[in-house]
C-alpha atoms as a PDB file:
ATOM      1  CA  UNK A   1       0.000   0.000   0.000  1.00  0.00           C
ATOM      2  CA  UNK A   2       1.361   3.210  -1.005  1.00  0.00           C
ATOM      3  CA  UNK A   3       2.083   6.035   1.858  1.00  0.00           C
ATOM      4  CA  UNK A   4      -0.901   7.827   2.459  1.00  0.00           C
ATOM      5  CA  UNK A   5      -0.642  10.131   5.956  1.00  0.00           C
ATOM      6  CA  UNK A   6       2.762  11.650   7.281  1.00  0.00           C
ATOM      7  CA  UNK A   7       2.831   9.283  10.184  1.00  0.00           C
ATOM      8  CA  UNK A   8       3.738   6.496   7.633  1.00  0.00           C
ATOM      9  CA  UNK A   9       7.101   4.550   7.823  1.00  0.00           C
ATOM     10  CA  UNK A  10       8.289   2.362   5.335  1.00  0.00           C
ATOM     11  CA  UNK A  11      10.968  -0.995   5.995  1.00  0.00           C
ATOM     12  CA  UNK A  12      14.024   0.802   4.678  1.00  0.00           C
ATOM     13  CA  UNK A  13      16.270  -2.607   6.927  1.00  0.00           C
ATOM     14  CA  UNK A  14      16.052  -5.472   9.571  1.00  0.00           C
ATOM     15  CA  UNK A  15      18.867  -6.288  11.847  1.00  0.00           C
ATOM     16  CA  UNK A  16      20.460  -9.771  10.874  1.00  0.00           C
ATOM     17  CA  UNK A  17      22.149  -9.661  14.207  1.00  0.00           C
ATOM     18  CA  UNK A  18      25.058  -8.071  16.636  1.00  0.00           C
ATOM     19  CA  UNK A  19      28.635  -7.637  15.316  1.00  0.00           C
ATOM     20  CA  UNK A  20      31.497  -7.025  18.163  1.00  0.00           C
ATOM     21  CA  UNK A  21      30.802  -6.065  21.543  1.00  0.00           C
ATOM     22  CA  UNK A  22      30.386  -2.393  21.365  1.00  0.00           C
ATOM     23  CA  UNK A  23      26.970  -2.534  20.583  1.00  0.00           C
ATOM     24  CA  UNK A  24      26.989  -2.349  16.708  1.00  0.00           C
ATOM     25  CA  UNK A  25      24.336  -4.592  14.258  1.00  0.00           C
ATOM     26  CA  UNK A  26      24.593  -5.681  10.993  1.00  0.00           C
ATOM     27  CA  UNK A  27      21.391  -4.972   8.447  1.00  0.00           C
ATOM     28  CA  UNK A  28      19.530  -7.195   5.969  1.00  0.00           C
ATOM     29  CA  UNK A  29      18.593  -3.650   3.716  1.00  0.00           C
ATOM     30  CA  UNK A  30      15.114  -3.685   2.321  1.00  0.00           C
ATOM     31  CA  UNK A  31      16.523  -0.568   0.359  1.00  0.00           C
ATOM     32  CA  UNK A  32      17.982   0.262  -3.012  1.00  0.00           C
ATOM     33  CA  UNK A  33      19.364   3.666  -1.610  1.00  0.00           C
ATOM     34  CA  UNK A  34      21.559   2.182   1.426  1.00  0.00           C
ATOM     35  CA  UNK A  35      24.215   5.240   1.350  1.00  0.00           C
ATOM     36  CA  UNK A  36      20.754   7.622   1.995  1.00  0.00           C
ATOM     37  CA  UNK A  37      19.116   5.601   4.247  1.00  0.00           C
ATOM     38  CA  UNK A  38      22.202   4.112   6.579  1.00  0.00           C
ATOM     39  CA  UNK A  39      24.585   7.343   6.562  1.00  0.00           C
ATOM     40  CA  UNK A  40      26.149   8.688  10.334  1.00  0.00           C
ATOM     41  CA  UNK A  41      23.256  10.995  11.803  1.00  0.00           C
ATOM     42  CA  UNK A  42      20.290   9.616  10.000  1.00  0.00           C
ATOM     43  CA  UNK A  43      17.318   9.092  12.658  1.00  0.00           C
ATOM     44  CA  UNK A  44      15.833   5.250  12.060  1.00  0.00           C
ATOM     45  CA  UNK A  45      12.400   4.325  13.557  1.00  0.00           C
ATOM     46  CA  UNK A  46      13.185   0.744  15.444  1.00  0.00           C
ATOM     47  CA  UNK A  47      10.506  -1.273  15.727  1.00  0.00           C
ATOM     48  CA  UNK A  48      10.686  -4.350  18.192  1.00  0.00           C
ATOM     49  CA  UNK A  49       8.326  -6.231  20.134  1.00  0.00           C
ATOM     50  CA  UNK A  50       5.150  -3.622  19.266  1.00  0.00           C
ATOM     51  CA  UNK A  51       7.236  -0.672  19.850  1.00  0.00           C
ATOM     52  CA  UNK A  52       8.941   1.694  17.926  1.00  0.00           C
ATOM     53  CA  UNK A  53      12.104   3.851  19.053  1.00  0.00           C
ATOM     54  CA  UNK A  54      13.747   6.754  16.902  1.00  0.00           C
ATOM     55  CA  UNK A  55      17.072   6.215  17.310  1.00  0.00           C
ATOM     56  CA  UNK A  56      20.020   8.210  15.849  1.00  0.00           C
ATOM     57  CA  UNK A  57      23.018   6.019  13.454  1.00  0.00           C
ATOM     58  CA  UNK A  58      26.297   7.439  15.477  1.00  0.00           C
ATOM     59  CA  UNK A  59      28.510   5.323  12.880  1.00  0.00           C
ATOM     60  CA  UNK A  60      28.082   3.055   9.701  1.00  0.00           C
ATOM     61  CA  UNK A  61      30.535   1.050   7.754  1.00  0.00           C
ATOM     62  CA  UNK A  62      29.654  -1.131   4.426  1.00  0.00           C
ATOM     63  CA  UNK A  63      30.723  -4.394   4.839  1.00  0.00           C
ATOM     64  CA  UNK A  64      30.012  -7.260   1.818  1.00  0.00           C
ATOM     65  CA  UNK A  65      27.150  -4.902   0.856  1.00  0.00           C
ATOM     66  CA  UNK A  66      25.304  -4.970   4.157  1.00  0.00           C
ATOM     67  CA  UNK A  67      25.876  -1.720   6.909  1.00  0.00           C
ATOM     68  CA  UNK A  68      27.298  -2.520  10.060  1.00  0.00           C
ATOM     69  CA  UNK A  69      25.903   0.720  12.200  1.00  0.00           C
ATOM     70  CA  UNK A  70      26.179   2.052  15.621  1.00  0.00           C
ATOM     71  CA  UNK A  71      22.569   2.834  17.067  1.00  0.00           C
ATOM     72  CA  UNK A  72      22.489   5.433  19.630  1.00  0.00           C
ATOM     73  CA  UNK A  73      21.847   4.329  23.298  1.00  0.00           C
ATOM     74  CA  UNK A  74      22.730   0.507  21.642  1.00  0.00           C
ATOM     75  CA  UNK A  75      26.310   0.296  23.439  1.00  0.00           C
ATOM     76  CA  UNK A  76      27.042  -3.367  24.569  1.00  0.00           C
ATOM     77  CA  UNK A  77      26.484  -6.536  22.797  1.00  0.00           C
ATOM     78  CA  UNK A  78      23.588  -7.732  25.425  1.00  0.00           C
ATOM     79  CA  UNK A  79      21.590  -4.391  23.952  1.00  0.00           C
ATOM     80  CA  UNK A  80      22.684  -5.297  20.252  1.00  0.00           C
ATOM     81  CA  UNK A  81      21.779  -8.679  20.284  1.00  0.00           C
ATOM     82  CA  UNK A  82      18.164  -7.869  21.771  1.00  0.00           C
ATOM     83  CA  UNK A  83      17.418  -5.747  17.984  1.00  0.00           C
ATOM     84  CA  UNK A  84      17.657  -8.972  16.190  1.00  0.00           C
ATOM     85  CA  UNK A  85      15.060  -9.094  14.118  1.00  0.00           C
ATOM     86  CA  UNK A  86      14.145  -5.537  14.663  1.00  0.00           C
ATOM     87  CA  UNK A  87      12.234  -3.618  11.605  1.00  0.00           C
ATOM     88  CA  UNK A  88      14.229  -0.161  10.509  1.00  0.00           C
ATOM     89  CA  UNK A  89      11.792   2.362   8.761  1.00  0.00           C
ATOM     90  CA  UNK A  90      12.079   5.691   7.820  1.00  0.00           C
ATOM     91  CA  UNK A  91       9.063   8.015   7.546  1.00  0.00           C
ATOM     92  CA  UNK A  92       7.069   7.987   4.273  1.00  0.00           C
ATOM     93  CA  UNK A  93       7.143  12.071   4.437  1.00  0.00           C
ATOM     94  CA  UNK A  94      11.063  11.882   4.072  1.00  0.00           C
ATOM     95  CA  UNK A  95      11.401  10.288   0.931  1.00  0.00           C
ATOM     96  CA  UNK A  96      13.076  12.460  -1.950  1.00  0.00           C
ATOM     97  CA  UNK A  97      11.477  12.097  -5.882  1.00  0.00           C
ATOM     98  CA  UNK A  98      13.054   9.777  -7.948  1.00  0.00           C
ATOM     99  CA  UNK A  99      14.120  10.047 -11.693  1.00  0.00           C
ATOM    100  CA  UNK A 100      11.445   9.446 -14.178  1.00  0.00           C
ATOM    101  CA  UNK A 101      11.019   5.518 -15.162  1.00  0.00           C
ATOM    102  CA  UNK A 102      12.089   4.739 -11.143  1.00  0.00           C
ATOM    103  CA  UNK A 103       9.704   3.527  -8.439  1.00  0.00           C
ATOM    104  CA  UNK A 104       9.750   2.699  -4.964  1.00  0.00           C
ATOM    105  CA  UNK A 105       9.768  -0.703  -3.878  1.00  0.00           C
ATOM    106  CA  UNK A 106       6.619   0.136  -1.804  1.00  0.00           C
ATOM    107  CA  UNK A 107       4.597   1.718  -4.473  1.00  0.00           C
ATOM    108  CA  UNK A 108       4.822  -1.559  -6.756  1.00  0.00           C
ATOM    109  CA  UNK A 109       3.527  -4.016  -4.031  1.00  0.00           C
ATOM    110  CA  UNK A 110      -0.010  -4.628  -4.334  1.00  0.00           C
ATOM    111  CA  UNK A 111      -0.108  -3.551  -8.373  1.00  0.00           C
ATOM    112  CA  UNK A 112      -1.907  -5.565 -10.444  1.00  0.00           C
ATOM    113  CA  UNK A 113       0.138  -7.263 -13.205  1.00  0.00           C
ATOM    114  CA  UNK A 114      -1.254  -7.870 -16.694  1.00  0.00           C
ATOM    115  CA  UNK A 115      -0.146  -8.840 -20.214  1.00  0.00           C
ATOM    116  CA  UNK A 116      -0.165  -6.237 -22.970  1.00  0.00           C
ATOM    117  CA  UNK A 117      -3.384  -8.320 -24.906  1.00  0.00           C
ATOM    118  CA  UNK A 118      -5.364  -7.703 -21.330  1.00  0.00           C
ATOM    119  CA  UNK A 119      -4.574 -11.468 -19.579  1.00  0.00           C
ATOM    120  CA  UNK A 120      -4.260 -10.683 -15.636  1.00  0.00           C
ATOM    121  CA  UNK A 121      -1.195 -12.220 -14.796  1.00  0.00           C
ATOM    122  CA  UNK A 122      -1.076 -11.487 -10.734  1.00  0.00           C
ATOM    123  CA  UNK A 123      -0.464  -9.319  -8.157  1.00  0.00           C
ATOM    124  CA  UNK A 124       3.039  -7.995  -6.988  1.00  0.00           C
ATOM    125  CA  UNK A 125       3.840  -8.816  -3.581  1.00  0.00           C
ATOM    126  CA  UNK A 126       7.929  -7.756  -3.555  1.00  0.00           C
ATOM    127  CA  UNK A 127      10.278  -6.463  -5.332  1.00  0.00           C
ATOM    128  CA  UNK A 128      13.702  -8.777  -5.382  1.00  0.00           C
ATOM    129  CA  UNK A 129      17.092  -7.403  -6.237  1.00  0.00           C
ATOM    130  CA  UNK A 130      18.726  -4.166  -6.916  1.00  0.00           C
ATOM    131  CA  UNK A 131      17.921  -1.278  -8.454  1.00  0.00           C
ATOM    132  CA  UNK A 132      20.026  -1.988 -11.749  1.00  0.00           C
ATOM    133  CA  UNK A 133      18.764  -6.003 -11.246  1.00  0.00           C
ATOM    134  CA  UNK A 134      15.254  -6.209  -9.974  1.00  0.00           C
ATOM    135  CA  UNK A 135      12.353  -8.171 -10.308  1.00  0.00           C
ATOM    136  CA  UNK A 136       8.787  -8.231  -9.597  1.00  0.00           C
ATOM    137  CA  UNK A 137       7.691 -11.222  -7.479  1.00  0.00           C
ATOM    138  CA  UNK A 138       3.842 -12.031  -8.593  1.00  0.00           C
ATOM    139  CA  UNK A 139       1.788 -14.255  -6.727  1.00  0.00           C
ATOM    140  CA  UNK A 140      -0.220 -15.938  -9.819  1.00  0.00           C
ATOM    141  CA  UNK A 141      -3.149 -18.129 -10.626  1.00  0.00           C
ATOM    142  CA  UNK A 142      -3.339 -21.667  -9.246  1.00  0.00           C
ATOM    143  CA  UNK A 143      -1.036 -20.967  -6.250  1.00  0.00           C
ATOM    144  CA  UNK A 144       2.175 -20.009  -8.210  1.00  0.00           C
ATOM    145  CA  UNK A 145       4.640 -17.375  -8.186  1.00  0.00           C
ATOM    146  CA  UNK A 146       6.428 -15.372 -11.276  1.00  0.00           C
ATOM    147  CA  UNK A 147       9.360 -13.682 -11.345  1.00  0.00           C
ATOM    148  CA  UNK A 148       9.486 -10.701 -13.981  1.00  0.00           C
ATOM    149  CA  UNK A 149      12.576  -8.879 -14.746  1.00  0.00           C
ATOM    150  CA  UNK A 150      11.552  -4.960 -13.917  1.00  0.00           C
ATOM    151  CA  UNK A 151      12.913  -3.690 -17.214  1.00  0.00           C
ATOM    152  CA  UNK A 152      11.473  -1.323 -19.767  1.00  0.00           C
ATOM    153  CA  UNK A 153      11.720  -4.008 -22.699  1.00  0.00           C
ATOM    154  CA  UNK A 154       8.886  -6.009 -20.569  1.00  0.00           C
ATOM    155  CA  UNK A 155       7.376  -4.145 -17.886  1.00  0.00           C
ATOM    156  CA  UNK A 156       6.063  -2.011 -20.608  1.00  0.00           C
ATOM    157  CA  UNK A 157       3.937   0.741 -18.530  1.00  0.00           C
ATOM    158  CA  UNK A 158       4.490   0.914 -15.214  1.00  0.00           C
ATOM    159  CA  UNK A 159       1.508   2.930 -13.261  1.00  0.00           C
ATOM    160  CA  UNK A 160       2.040   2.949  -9.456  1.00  0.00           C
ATOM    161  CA  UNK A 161      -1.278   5.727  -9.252  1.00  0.00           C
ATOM    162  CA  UNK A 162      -3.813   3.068 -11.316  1.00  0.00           C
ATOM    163  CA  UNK A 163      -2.351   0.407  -9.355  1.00  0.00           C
ATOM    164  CA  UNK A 164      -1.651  -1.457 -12.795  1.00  0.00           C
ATOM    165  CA  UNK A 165       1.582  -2.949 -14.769  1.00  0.00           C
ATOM    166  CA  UNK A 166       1.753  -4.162 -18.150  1.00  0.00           C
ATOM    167  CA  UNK A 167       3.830  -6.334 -19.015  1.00  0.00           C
ATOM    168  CA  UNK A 168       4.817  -7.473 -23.405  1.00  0.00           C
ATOM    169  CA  UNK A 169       7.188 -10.331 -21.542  1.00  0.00           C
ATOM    170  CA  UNK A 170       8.995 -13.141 -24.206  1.00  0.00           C
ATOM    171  CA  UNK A 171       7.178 -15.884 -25.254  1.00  0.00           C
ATOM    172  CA  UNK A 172       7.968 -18.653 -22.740  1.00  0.00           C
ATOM    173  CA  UNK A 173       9.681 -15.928 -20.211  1.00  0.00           C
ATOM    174  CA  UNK A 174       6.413 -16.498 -17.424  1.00  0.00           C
ATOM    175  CA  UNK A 175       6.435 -20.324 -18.035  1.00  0.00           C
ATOM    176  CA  UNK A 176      10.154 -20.752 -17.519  1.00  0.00           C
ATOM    177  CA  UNK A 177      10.153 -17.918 -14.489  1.00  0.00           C
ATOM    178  CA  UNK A 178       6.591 -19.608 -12.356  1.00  0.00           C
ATOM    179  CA  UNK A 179       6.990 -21.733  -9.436  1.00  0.00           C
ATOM    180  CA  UNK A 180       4.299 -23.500  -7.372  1.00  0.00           C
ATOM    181  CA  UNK A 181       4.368 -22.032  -4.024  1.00  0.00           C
ATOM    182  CA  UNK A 182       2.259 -24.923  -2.416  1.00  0.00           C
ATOM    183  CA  UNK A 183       4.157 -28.202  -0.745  1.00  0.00           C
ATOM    184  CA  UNK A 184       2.501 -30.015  -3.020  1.00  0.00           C
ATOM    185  CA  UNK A 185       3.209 -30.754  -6.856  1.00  0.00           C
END
């Protein structure tokens, strides 16, 4: 569901789990802007156990792609380890525009996905991958799931407002992508 009141957060992370002693946690990022979103000073809404802290980032550091950061009043392992799990958001009234042809994660989940002859296809329920790589996951007919590449050559309009993507994909692309998401075959 897309933002709709100015007390609205979005998942910008999750903490995987504590790193060191001093207090620190590394983050699973739900995010394809982590240098915005994890940068020294940057307030982060924690959310643990039905509550949710602001909390300031005294230090980040990248490490294998994930941010290793320094929570304010977070200072010993016990404390760090006690986050795991923990949902990072960022208010939905803090996010900048993006470039034409570029769409929030958020604003994509829950859009209906249909081929360019009118064939409903599914419904997006995440986005996978990274902002040069990613890919809609749609939850399909008959309890499957499709993976479409987000790219202009097949995601052919793209309307976050109308709640709607069409899609021109290659002729066996949704066939070879589908995967039952039942235990059963």
């Amino acid at each position: 569901m897309a933002p709709g009141s100015p007390n609205d957060f979005l998942l910008v992370g999750r903490v995987a789990r504590a790193h060191g002693n001093r207090g620190q946690v590394i983050v699973n990022l739900e995010t394809d802007f982590p240098e915005a979103r994890f940068a020294a000073g940057a307030v982060l809404h924690v959310g643990i156990g039905g509550r949710v802290e602001p909390r300031r980032i005294e230090s980040v550091r990248f490490h294998q792609g994930r941010p290793v950061i320094a929570l304010e009043g977070v200072d010993s392992m016990d404390a760090a380890e006690q986050l795991a799990g923990a949902a990072l958001q960022m208010p939905a009234a803090e996010l900048e525009p993006l470039p034409e042809g570029t769409f929030y994660r958020h604003d994509l989940i829950g859009c209906q996905v249909r081929e360019s002859g009118g064939r409903v296809i599914g419904e997006v329920t995440a986005v996978e991958g990274t902002l040069e790589r990613s890919r809609l996951v749609v939850a399909g007919a008959d309890d499957t799931e499709v993976l479409i590449p987000l790219v202009a050559g097949i995601c052919v309009e793209v309307n976050p407002a109308s709640r709607v993507i069409v899609v021109d994909p290659p002729e066996g692309l949704l066939d070879l992508n589908a995967k039952r998401t039942s235990g059963s075959e």
